[in-house]
Protein backbone atom coordinates (compact mmCIF):
# COMPACT_ATOMS: atom_id res chain seq x y z
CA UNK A 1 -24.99 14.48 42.08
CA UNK A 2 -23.90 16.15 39.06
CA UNK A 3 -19.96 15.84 40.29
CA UNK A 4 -20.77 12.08 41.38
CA UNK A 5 -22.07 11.10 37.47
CA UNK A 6 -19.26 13.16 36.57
CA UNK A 7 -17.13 11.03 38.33
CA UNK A 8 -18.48 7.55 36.75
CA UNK A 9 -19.04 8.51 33.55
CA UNK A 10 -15.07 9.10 33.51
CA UNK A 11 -14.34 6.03 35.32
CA UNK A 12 -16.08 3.94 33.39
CA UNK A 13 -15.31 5.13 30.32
CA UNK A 14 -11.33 3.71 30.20
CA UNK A 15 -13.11 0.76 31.91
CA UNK A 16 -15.34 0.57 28.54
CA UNK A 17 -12.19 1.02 26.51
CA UNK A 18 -10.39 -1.79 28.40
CA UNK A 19 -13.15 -3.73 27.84
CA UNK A 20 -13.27 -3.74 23.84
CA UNK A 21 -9.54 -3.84 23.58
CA UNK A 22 -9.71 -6.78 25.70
CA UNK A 23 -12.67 -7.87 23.29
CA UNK A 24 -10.50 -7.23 20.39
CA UNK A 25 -7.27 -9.08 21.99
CA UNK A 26 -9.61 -12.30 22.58
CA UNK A 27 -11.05 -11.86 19.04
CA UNK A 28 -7.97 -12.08 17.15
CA UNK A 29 -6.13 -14.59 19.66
CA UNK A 30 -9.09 -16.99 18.87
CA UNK A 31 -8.56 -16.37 14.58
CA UNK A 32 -4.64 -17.11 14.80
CA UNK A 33 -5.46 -20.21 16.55
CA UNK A 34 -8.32 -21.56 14.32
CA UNK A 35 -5.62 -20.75 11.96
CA UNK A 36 -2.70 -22.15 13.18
CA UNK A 37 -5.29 -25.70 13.93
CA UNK A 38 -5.65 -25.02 10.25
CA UNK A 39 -2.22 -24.90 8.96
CA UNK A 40 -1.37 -27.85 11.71
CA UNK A 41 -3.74 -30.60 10.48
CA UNK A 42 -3.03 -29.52 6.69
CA UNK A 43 0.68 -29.88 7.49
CA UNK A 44 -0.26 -33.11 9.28
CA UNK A 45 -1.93 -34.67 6.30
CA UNK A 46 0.38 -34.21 3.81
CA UNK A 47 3.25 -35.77 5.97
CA UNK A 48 0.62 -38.74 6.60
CA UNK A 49 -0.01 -38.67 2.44
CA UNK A 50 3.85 -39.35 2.05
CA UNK A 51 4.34 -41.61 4.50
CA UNK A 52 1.64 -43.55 2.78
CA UNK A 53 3.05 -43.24 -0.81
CA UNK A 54 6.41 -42.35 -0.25
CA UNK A 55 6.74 -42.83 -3.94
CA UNK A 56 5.41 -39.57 -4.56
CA UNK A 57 8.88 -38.01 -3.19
CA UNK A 58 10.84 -39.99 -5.99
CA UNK A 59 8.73 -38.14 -8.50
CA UNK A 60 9.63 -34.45 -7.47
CA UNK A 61 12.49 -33.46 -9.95
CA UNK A 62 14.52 -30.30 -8.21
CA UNK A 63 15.92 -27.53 -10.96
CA UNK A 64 14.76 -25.18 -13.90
CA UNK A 65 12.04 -27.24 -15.97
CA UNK A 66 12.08 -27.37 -19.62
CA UNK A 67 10.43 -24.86 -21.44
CA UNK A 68 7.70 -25.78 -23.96
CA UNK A 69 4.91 -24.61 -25.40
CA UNK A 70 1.80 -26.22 -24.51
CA UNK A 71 -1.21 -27.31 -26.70
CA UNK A 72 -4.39 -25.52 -25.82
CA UNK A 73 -7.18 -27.15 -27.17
CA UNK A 74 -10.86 -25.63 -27.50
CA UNK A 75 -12.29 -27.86 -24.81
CA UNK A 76 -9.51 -26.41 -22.44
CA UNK A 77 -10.42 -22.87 -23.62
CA UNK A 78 -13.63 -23.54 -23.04
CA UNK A 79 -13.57 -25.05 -19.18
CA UNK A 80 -10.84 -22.52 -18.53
CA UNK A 81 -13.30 -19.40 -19.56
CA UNK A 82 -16.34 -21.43 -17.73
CA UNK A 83 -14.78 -21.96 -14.57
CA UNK A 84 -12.09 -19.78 -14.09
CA UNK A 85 -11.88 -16.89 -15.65
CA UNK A 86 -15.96 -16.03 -14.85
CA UNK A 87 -15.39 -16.74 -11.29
CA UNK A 88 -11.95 -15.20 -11.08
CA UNK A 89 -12.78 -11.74 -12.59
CA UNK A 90 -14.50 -9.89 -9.82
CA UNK A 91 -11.71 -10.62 -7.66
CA UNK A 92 -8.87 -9.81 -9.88
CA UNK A 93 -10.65 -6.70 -10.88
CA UNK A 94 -11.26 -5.49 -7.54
CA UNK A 95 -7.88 -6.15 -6.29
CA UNK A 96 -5.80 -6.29 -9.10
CA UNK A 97 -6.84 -3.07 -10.61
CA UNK A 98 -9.09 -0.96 -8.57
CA UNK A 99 -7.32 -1.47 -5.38
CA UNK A 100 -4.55 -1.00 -7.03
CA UNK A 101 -5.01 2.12 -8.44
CA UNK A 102 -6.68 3.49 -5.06
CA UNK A 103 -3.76 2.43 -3.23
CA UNK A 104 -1.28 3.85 -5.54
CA UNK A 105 -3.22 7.20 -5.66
CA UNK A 106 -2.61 7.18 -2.12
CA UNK A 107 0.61 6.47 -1.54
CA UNK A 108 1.96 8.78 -4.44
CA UNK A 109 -0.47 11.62 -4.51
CA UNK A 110 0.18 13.69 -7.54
CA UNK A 111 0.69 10.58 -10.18
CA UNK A 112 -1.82 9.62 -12.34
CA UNK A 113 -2.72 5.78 -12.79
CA UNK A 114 -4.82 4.72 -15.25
CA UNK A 115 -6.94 1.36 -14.81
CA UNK A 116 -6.65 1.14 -18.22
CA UNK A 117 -3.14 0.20 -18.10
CA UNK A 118 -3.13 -2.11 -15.06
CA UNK A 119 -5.83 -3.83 -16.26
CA UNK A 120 -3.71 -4.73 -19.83
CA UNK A 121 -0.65 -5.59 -18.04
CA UNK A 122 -2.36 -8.37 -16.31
CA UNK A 123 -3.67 -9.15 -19.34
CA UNK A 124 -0.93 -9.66 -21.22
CA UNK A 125 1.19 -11.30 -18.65
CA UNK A 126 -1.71 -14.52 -18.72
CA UNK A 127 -1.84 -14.50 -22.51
CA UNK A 128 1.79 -14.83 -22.69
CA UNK A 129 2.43 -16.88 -19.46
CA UNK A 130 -0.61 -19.58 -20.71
CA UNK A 131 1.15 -20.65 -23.51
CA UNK A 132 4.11 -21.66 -21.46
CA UNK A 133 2.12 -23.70 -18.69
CA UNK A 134 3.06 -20.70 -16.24
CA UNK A 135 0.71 -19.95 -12.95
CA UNK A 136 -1.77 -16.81 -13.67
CA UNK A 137 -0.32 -13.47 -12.72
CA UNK A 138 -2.09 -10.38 -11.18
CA UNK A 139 -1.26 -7.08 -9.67
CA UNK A 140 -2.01 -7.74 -5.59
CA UNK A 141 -2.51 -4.19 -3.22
CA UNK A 142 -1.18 -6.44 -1.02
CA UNK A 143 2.30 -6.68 -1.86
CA UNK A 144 2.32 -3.21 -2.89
CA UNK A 145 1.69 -2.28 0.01
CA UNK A 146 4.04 -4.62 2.02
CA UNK A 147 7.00 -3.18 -0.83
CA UNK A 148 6.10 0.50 0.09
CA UNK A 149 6.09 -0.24 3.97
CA UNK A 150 9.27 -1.62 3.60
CA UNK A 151 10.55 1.38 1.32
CA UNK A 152 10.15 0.21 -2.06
CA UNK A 153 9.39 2.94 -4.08
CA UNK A 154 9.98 2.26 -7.47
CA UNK A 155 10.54 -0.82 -10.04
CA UNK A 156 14.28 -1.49 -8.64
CA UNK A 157 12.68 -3.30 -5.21
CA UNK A 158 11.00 -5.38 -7.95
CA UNK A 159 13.79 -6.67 -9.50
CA UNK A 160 16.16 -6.96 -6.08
CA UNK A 161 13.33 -8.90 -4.74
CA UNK A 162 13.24 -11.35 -8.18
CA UNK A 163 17.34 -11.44 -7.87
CA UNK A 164 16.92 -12.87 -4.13
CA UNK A 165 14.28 -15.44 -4.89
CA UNK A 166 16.34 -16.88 -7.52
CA UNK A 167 19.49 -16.96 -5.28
CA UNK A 168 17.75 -18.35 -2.68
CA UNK A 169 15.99 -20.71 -5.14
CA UNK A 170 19.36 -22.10 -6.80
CA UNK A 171 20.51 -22.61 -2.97
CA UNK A 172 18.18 -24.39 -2.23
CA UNK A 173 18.52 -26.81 -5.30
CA UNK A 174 22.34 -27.05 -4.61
CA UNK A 175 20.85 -28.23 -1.06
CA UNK A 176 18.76 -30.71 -2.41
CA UNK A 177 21.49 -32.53 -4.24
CA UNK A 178 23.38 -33.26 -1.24
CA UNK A 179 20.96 -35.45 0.20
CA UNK A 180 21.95 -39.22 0.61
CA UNK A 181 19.01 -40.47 1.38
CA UNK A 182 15.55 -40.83 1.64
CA UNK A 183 15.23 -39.51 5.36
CA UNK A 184 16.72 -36.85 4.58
CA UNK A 185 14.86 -35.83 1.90
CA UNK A 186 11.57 -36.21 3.92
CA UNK A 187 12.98 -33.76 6.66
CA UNK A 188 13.60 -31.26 4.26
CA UNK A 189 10.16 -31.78 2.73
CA UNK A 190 8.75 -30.98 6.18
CA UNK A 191 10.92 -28.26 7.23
CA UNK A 192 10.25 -26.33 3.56
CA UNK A 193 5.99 -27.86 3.86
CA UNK A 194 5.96 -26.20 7.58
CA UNK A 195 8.07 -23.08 6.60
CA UNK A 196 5.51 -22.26 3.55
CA UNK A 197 2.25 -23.29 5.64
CA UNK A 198 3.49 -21.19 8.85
CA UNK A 199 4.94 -18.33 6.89
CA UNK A 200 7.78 -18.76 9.30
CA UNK A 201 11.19 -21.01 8.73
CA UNK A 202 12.18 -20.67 12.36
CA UNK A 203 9.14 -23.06 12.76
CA UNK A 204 9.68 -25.07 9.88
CA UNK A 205 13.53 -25.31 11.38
CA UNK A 206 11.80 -26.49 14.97
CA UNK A 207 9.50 -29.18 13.15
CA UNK A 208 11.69 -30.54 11.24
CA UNK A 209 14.38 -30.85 14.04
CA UNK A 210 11.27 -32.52 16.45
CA UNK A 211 10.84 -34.82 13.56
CA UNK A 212 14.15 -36.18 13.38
CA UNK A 213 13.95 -36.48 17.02
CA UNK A 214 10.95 -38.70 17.13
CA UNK A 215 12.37 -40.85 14.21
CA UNK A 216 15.67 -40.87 15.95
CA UNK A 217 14.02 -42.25 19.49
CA UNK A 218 11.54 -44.29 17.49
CA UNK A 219 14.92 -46.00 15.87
CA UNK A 220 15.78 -46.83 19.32
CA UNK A 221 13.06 -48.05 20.76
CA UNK A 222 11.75 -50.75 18.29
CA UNK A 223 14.58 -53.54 17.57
């Protein structure tokens, strides 16, 4: 008896193991597709938004922006403090400073990091950026740790990555010049609305090219 319950109790235990990896295979298949249906129909509306006021693509200006100083009035100050920054502040101080510093800690034992510090970098980087309509900035763990993984290990990565993004970005506006038309124009809206939604430009490159496609047999099909 004692060699038979021996003998189950190690058979079914990788049989228990297969069972909640399977579990945990099913689980996160099921969140990539609510999430993918998520991306899809929010991709979906905003190509059924332009078809419906294709005006709206005549508006987007491509290239640098002027820079000006904008008028803050108290009212502004005032809904700004109300609902953003009261709402906003547990988040950016849990992620943008504690997790920061935890993460940091970890990944280069031996250095001290203050919160102090973090916490009036991100500080000043809002005060200053505000005044020149610019998006609010924070310290994420996340990309610090997507930098390290990929062996960023100091400011430098920082910069190199700031260098590519603004190659890529004046690309990308050269790109946009050289369309002729308005069809164009509307497949490159989808391919870059698809690449940013999917986090993947191989699929905004597929959707884009499907698009043109349909259009194409569409064309040929109605006189």
């Amino acid at each position: 008896m004692a060699g038979f319950s021996a003998y189950t109790s190690c058979s079914a235990a990788p049989y228990g193991l297969s069972l909640r990896a399977a579990s945990g295979a099913n689980k996160h298949g099921t969140e990539v597709k609510k999430e993918i249906k998520v991306r899809l129909m929010l991709t979906k509306k905003g190509i059924v938004g332009i078809q419906r006021r294709p005006k709206v693509v005549n508006n987007i200006k491509f290239g640098p922006s002027v820079m000006e100083v904008v008028k803050i009035h108290g009212h502004s100050w005032k809904e700004g403090f109300i609902k953003g920054t009261i709402p906003q502040l547990p988040l950016s101080v849990l992620n943008s400073v504690i997790a920061v510093c935890k993460l940091l800690s970890d990944l280069f034992p031996g250095r001290e990091f203050s919160a102090t510090s973090v916490s009036v970098t991100v500080g000043l980087m809002n005060l200053v950026g505000c005044w020149f309509d610019a998006m609010p900035c924070c310290h994420g763990a996340g990309g610090l740790a997507g930098q390290y993984k990929f062996g960023g290990r100091s400011g430098g990565c920082v910069a190199i990555l700031g260098a590519a993004k603004l190659i890529l970005g004046i690309e990308l506006a050269m790109t946009c010049r050289d369309m002729n038309s308005k069809e164009e124009s509307f497949f490159m809206l989808i391919c870059a609305a698809v690449s940013v939604v999917g986090s993947s430009a191989a699929l905004g490159f597929v959707c884009g090219i499907l698009v043109h496609v349909l259009l194409k047999l569409r064309a040929l099909c109605v006189p």
